[in-house]
C-alpha atoms as a PDB file:
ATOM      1  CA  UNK A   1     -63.137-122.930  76.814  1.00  0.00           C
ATOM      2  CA  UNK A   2     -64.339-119.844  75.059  1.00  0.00           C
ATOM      3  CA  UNK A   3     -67.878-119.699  73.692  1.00  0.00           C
ATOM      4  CA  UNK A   4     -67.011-119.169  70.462  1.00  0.00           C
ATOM      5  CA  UNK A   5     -65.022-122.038  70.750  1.00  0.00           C
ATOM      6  CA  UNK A   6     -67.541-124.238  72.103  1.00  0.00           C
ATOM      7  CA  UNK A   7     -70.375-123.441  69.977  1.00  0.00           C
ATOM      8  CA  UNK A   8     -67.820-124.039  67.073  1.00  0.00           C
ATOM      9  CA  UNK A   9     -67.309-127.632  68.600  1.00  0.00           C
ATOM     10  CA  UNK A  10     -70.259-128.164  69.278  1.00  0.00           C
ATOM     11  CA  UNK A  11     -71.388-127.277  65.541  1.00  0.00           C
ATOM     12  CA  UNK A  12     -69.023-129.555  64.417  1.00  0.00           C
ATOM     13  CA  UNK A  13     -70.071-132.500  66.289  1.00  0.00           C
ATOM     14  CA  UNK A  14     -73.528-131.933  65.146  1.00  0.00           C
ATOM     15  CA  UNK A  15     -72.313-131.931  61.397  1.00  0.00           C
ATOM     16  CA  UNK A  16     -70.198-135.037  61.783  1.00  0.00           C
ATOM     17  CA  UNK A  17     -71.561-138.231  60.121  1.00  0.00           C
ATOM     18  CA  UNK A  18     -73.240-140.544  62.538  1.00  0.00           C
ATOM     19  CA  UNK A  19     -70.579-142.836  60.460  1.00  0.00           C
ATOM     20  CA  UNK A  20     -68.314-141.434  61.673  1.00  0.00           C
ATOM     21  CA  UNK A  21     -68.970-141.276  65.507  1.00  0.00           C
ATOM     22  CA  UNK A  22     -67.220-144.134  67.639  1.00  0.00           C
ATOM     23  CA  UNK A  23     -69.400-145.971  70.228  1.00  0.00           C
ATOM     24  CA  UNK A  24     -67.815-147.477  73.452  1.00  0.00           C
ATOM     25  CA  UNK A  25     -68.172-151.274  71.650  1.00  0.00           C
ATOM     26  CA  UNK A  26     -66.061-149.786  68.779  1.00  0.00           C
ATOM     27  CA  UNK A  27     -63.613-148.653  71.136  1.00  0.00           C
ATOM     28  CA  UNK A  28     -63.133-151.829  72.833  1.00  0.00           C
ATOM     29  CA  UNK A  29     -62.976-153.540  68.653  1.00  0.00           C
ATOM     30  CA  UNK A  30     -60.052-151.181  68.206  1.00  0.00           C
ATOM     31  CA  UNK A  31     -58.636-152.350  71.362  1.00  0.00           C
ATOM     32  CA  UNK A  32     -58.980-156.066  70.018  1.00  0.00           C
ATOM     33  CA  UNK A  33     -56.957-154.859  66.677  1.00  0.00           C
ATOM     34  CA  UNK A  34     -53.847-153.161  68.848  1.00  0.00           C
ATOM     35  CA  UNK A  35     -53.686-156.387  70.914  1.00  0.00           C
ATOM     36  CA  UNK A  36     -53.473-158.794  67.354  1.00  0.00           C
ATOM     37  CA  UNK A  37     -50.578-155.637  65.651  1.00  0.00           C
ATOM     38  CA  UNK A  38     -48.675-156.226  68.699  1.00  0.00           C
ATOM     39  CA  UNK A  39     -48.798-159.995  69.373  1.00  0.00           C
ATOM     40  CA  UNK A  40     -47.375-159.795  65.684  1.00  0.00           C
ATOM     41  CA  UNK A  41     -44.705-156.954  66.673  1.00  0.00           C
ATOM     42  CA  UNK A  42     -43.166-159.449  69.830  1.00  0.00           C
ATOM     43  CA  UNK A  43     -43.852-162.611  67.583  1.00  0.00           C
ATOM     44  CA  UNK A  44     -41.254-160.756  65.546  1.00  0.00           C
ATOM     45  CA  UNK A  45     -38.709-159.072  67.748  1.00  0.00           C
ATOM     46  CA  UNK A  46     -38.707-161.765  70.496  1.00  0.00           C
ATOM     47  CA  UNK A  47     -38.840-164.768  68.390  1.00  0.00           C
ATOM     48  CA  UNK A  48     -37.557-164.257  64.383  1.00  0.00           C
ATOM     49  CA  UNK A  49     -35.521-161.638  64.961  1.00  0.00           C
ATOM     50  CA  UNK A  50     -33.037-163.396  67.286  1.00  0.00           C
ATOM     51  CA  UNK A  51     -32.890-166.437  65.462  1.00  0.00           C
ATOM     52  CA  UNK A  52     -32.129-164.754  62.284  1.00  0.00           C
ATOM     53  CA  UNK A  53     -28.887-162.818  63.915  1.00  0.00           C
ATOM     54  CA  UNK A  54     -28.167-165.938  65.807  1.00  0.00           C
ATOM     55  CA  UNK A  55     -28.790-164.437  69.265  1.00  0.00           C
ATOM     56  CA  UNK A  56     -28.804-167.803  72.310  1.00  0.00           C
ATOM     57  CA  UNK A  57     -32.002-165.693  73.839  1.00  0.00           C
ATOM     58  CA  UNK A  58     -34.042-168.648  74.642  1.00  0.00           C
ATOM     59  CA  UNK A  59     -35.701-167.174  77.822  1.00  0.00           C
ATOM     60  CA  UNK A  60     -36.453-163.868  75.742  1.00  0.00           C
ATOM     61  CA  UNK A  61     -38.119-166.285  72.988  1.00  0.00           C
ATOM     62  CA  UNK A  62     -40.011-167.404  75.723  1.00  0.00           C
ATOM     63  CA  UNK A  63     -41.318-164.475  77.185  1.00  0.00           C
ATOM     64  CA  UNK A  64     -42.103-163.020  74.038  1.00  0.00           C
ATOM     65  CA  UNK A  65     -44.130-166.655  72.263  1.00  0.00           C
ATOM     66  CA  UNK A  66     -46.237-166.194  75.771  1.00  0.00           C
ATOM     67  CA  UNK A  67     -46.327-162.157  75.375  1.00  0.00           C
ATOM     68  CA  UNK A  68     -47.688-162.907  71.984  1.00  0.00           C
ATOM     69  CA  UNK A  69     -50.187-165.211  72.859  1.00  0.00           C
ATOM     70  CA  UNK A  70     -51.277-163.529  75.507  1.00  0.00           C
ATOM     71  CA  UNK A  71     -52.199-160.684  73.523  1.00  0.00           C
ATOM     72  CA  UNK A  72     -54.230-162.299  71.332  1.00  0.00           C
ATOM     73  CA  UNK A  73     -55.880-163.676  74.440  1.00  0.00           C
ATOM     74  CA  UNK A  74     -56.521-160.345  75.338  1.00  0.00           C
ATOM     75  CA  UNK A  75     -58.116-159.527  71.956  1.00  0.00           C
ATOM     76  CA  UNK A  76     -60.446-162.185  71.993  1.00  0.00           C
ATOM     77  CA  UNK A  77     -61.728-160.658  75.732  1.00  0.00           C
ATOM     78  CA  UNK A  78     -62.448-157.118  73.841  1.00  0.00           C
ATOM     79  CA  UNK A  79     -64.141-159.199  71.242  1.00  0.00           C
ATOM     80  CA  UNK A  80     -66.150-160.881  73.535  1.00  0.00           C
ATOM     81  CA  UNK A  81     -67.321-157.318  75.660  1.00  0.00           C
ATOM     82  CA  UNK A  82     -67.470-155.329  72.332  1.00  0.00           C
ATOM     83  CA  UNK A  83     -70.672-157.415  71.343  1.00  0.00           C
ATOM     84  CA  UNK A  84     -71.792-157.541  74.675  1.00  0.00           C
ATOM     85  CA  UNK A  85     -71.869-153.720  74.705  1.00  0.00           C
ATOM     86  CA  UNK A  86     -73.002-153.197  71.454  1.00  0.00           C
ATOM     87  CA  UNK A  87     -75.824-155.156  72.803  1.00  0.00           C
ATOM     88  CA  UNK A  88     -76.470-153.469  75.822  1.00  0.00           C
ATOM     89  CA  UNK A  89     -75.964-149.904  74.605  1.00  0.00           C
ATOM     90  CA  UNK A  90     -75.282-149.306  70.979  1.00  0.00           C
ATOM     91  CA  UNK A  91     -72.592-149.840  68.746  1.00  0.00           C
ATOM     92  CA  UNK A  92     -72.370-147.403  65.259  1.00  0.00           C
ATOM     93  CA  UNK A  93     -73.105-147.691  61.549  1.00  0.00           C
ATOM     94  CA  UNK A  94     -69.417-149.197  61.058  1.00  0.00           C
ATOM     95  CA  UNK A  95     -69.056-151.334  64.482  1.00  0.00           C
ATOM     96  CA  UNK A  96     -70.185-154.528  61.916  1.00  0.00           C
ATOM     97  CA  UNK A  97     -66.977-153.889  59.577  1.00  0.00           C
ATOM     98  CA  UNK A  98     -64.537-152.359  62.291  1.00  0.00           C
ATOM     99  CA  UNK A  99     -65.291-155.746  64.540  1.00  0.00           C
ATOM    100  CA  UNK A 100     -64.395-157.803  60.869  1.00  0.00           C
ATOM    101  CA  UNK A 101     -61.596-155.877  60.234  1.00  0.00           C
ATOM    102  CA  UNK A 102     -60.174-156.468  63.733  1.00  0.00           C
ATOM    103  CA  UNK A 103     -60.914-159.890  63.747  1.00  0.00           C
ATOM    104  CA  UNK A 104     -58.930-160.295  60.529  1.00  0.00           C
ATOM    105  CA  UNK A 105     -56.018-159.011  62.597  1.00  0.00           C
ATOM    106  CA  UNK A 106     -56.121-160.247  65.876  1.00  0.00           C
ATOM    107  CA  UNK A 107     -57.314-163.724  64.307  1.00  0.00           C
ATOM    108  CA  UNK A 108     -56.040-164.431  61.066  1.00  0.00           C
ATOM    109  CA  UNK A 109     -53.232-162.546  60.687  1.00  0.00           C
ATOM    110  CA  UNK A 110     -51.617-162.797  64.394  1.00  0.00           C
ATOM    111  CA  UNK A 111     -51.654-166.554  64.452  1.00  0.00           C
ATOM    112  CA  UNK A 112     -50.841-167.472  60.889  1.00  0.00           C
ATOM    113  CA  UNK A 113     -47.976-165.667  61.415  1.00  0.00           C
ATOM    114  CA  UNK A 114     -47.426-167.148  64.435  1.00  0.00           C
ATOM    115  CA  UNK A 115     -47.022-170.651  62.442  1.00  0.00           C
ATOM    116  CA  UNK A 116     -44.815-168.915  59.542  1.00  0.00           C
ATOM    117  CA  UNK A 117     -42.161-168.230  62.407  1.00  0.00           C
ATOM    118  CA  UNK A 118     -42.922-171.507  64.167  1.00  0.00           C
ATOM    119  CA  UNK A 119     -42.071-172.811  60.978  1.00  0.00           C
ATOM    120  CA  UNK A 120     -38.906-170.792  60.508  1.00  0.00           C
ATOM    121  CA  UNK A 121     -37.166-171.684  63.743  1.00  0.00           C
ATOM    122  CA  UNK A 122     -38.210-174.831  65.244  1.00  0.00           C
ATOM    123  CA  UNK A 123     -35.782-177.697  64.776  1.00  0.00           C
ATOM    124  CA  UNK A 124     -37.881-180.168  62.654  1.00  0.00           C
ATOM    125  CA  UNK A 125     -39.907-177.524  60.627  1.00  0.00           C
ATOM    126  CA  UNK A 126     -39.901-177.192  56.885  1.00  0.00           C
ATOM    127  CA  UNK A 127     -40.672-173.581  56.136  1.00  0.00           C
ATOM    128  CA  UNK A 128     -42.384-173.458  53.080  1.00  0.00           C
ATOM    129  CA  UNK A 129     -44.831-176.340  54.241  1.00  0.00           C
ATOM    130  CA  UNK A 130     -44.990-174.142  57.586  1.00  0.00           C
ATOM    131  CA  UNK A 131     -45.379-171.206  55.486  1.00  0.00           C
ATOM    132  CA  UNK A 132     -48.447-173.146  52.954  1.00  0.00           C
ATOM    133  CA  UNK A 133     -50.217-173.706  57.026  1.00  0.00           C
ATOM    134  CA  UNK A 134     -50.060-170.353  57.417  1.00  0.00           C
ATOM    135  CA  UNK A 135     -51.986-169.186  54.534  1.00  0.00           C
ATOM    136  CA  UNK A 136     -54.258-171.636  54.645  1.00  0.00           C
ATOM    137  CA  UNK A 137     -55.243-170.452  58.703  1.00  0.00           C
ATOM    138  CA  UNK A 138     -55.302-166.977  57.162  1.00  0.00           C
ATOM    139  CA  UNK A 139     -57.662-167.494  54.297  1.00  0.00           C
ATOM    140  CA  UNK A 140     -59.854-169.846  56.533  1.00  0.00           C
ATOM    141  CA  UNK A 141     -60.190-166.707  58.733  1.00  0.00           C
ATOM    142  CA  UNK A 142     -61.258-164.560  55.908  1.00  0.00           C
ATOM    143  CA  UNK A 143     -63.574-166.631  54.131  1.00  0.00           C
ATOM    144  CA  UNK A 144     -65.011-167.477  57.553  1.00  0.00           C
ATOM    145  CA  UNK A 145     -65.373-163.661  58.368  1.00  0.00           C
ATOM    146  CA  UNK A 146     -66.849-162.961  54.679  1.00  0.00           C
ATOM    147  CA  UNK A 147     -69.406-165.696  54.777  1.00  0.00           C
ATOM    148  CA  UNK A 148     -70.682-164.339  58.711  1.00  0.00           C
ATOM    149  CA  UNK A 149     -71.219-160.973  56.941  1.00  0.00           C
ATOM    150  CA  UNK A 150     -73.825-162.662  54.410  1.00  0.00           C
ATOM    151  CA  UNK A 151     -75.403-165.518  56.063  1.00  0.00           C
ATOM    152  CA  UNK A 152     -77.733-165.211  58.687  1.00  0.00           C
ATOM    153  CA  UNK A 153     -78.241-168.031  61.199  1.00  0.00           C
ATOM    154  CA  UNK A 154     -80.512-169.031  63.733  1.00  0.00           C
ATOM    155  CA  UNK A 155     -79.840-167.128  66.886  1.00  0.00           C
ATOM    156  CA  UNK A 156     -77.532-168.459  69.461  1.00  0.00           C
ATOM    157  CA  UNK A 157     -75.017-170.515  67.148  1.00  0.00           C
ATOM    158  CA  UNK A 158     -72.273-169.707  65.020  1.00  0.00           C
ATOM    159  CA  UNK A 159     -71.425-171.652  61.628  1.00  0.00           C
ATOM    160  CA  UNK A 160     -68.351-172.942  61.867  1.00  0.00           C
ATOM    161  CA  UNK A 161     -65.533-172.332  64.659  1.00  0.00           C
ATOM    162  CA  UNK A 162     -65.284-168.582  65.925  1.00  0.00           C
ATOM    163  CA  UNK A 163     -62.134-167.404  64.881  1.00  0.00           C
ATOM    164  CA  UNK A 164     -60.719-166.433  68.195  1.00  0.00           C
ATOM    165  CA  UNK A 165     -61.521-169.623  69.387  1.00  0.00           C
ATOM    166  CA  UNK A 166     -59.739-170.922  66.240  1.00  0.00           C
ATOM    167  CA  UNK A 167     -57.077-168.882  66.634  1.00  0.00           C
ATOM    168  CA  UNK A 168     -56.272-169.776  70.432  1.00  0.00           C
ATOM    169  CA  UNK A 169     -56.667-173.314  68.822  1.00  0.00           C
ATOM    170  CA  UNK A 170     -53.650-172.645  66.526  1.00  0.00           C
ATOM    171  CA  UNK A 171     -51.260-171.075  68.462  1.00  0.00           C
ATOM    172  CA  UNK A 172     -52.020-173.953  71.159  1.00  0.00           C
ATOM    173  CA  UNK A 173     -51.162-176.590  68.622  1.00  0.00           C
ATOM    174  CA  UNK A 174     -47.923-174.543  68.177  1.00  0.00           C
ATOM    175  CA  UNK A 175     -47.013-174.859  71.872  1.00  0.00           C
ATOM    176  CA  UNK A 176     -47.489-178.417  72.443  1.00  0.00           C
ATOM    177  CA  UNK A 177     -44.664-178.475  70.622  1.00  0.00           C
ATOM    178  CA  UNK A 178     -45.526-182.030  68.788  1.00  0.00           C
ATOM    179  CA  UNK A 179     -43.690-183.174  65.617  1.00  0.00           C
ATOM    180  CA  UNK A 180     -43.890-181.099  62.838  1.00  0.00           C
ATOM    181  CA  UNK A 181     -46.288-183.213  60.377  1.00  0.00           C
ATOM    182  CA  UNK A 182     -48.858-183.417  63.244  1.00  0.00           C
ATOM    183  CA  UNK A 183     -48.739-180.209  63.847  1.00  0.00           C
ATOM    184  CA  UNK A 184     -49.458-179.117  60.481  1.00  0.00           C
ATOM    185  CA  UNK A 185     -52.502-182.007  60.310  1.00  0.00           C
ATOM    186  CA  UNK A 186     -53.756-180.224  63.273  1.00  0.00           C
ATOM    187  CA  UNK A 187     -53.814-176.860  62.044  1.00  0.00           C
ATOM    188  CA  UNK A 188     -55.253-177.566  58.785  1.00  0.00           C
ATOM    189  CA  UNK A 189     -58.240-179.271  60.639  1.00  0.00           C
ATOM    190  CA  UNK A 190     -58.672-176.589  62.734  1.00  0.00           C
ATOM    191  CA  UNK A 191     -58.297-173.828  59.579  1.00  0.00           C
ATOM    192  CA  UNK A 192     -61.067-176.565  58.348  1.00  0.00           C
ATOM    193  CA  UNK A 193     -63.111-176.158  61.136  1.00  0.00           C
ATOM    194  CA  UNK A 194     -63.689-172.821  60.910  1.00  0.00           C
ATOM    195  CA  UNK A 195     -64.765-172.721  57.358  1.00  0.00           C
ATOM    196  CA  UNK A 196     -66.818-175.863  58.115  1.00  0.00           C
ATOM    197  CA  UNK A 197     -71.168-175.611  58.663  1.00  0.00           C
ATOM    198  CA  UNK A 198     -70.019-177.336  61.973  1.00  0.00           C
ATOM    199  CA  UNK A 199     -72.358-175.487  65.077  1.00  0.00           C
ATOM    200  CA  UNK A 200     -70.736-173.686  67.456  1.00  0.00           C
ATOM    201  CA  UNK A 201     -72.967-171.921  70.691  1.00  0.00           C
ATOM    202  CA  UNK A 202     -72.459-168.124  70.481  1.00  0.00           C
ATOM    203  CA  UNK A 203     -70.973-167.324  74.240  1.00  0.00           C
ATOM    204  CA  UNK A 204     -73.636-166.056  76.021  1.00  0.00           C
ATOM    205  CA  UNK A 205     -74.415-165.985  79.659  1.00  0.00           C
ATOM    206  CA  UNK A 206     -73.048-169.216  81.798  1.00  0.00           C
ATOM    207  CA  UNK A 207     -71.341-169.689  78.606  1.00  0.00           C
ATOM    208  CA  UNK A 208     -69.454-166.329  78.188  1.00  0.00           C
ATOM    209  CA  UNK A 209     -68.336-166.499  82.233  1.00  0.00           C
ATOM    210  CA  UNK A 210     -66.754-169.948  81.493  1.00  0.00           C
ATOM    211  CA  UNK A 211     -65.071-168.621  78.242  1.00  0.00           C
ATOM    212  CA  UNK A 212     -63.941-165.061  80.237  1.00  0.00           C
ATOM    213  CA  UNK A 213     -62.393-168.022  82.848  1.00  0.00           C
ATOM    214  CA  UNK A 214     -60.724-169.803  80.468  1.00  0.00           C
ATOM    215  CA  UNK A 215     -59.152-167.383  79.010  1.00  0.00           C
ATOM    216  CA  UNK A 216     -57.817-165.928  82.113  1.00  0.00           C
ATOM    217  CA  UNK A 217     -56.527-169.140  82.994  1.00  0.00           C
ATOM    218  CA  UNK A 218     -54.917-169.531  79.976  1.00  0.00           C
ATOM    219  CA  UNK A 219     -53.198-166.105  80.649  1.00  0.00           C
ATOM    220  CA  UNK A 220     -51.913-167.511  84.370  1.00  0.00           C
ATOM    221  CA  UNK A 221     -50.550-170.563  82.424  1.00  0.00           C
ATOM    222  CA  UNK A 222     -48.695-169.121  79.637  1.00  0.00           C
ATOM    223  CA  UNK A 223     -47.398-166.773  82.450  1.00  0.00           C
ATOM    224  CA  UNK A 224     -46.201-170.096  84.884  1.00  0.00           C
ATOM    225  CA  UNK A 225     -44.632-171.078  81.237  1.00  0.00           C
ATOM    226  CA  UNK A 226     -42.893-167.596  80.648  1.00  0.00           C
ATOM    227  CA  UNK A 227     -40.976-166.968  84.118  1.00  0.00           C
ATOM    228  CA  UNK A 228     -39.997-171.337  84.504  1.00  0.00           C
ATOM    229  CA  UNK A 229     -42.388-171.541  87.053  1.00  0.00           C
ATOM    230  CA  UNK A 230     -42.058-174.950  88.919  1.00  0.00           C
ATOM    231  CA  UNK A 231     -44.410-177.626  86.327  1.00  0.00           C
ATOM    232  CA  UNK A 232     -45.035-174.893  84.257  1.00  0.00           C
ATOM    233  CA  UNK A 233     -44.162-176.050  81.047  1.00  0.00           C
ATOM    234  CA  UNK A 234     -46.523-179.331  81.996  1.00  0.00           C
ATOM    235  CA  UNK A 235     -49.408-176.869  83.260  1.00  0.00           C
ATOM    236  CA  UNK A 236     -48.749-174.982  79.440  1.00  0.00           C
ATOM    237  CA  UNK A 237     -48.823-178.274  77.808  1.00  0.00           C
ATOM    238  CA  UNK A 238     -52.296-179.524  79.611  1.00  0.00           C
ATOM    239  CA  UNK A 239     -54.081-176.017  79.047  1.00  0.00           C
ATOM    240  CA  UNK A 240     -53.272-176.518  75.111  1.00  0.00           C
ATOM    241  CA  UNK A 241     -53.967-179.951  74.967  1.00  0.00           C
ATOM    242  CA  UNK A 242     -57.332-178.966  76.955  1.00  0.00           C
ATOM    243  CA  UNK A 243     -57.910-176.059  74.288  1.00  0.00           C
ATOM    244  CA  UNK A 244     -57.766-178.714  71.100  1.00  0.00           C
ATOM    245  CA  UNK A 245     -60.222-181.392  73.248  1.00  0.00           C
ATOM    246  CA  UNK A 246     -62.890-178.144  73.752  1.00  0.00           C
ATOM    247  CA  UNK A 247     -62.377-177.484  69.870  1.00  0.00           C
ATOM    248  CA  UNK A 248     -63.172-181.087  69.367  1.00  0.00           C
ATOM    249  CA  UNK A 249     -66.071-181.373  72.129  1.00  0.00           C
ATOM    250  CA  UNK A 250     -67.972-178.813  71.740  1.00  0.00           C
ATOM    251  CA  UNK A 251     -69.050-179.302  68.286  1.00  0.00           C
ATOM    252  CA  UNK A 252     -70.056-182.643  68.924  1.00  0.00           C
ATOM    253  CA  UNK A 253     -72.861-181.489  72.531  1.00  0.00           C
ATOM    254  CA  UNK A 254     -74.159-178.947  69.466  1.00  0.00           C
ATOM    255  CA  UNK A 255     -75.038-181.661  67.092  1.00  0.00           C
ATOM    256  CA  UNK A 256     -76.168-184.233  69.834  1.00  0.00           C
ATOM    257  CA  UNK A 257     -78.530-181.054  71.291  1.00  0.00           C
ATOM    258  CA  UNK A 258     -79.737-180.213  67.435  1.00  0.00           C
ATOM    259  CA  UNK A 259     -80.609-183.985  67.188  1.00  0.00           C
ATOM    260  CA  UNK A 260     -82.352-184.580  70.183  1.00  0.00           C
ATOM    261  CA  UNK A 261     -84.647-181.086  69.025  1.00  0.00           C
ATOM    262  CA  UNK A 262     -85.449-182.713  65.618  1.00  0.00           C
ATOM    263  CA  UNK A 263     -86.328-186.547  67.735  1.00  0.00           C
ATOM    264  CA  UNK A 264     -88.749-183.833  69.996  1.00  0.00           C
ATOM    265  CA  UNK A 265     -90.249-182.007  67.170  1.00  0.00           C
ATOM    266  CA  UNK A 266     -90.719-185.353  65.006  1.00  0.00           C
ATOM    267  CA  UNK A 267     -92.671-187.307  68.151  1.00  0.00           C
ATOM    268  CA  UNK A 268     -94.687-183.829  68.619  1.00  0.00           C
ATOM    269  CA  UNK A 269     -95.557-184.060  64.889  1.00  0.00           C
ATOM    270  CA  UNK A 270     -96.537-187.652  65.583  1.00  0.00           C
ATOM    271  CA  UNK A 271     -98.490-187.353  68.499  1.00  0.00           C
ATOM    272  CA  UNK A 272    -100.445-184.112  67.115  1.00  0.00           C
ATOM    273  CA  UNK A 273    -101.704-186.466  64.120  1.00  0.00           C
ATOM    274  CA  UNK A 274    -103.531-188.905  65.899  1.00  0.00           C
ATOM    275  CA  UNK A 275    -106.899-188.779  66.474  1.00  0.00           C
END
């Protein structure tokens, strides 16, 4: 590169807006927003397309519900290293509302429209009650994303259920393929959880490896489900029904650990007033 050229680059980069500047944890939060625009993109032209033009592609619907999902598994795995290395190195002025806005996309968006088409071409659906589930996941995700902006919580936990943990929660639901009315009951108390003051553990350490696990076992499963793999559709079934009993479970070792601290600090206060 000529000089000239380079010092005029280099000039430039000096003027730009630290603002402005992407850090390698906002690169991996714009990663996280691709994955949700495209697990919307196959949601549409593997699944609603074909069954609005009356195509038999049940295989393609198949590859592309799992193609879908798996892509918003992916997104939740660049959420999960984004704050990991904004933590470790730095992340810039707008990492906070880029991660948000991402969220919004791979987590709200992706999997309430994941239930509008559920609700548009499974057998026993009713779309505009489908379509009423939908909107109420998506506004659960954004009042859950405004209220993390302006509360602050004690380290460690989360208020309410994460949103990509919501989100895989959802779409699970989806594929256990139950009837319709629980279905809906089940994704209104999970758009209920995540709005909820219900504790979650922020995934962290131990806790992160076991989620990055998970979620790459979920990814082997949905694939098993996706190419007919011998049992597969019974391995799909148990990982979502195993995703809803976590959703359910681990709320409830928060609260039992959060009571046992206030029975410690309540005996401590005891035993430091007497003489």
């Amino acid at each position: 590169m000529p000089e000239a050229v380079d010092t005029v680059v280099d000039d430039a980069d000096e003027e730009m807006p630290l603002s402005l500047r992407l850090s390698i944890a906002d690169t991996l939060t714009l990663g996280n927003a691709t994955c949700g625009f495209m697990a919307v993109y196959f949601t549409t032209t593997g699944i609603l397309i074909p069954h609005l033009t009356g195509s038999d592609q049940s295989g393609m619907a198949r590859h592309s519900a799992a193609t879908a999902v798996i892509l918003m598994l992916c997104a939740a795995v660049f959420d999960l290293f984004d704050g990991l290395v904004a933590r470790k190195l730095r992340s810039s002025p707008m990492g906070a509302e880029l991660d948000n806005l991402s969220d919004l996309i791979s987590f709200g968006l992706a999997p309430a429209y994941f239930v509008l088409v559920y609700g548009m071409v499974a057998d026993d659906a009713h779309q505009r009650v489908a379509a009423v589930g939908a909107i109420v996941v998506l506004l659960a995700v954004v009042l859950r994303l405004a209220r993390f902006s302006c509360v602050t919580l004690r380290d460690g936990v989360f208020q309410g259920m994460p949103s990509p943990f919501g989100a895989l929660t959802v779409v699970s639901i989806v594929l256990l393929e139950l009837p319709f009315e629980a279905t809906l009951l089940a994704i209104i108390g999970t758009a209920w959880l995540m709005v909820s003051r219900v504790e979650y553990p922020k995934p962290r350490g131990l806790l992160a490896v076991a989620m990055l696990a998970w979620i790459v076992s979920a990814m082997g499963l949905l694939a098993a489900w996706a190419f007919d793999a011998p049992g597969g559709q019974l391995l799909l079934q148990t990982g979502c029904a195993l995703q809803l009993v976590l959703g359910a479970v681990i709320p409830l070792f928060a609260t039992a650990r959060r009571v046992n601290n206030f029975r410690d600090n309540r005996r401590e206060a005891r035993a430091a007033q007497l003489p």
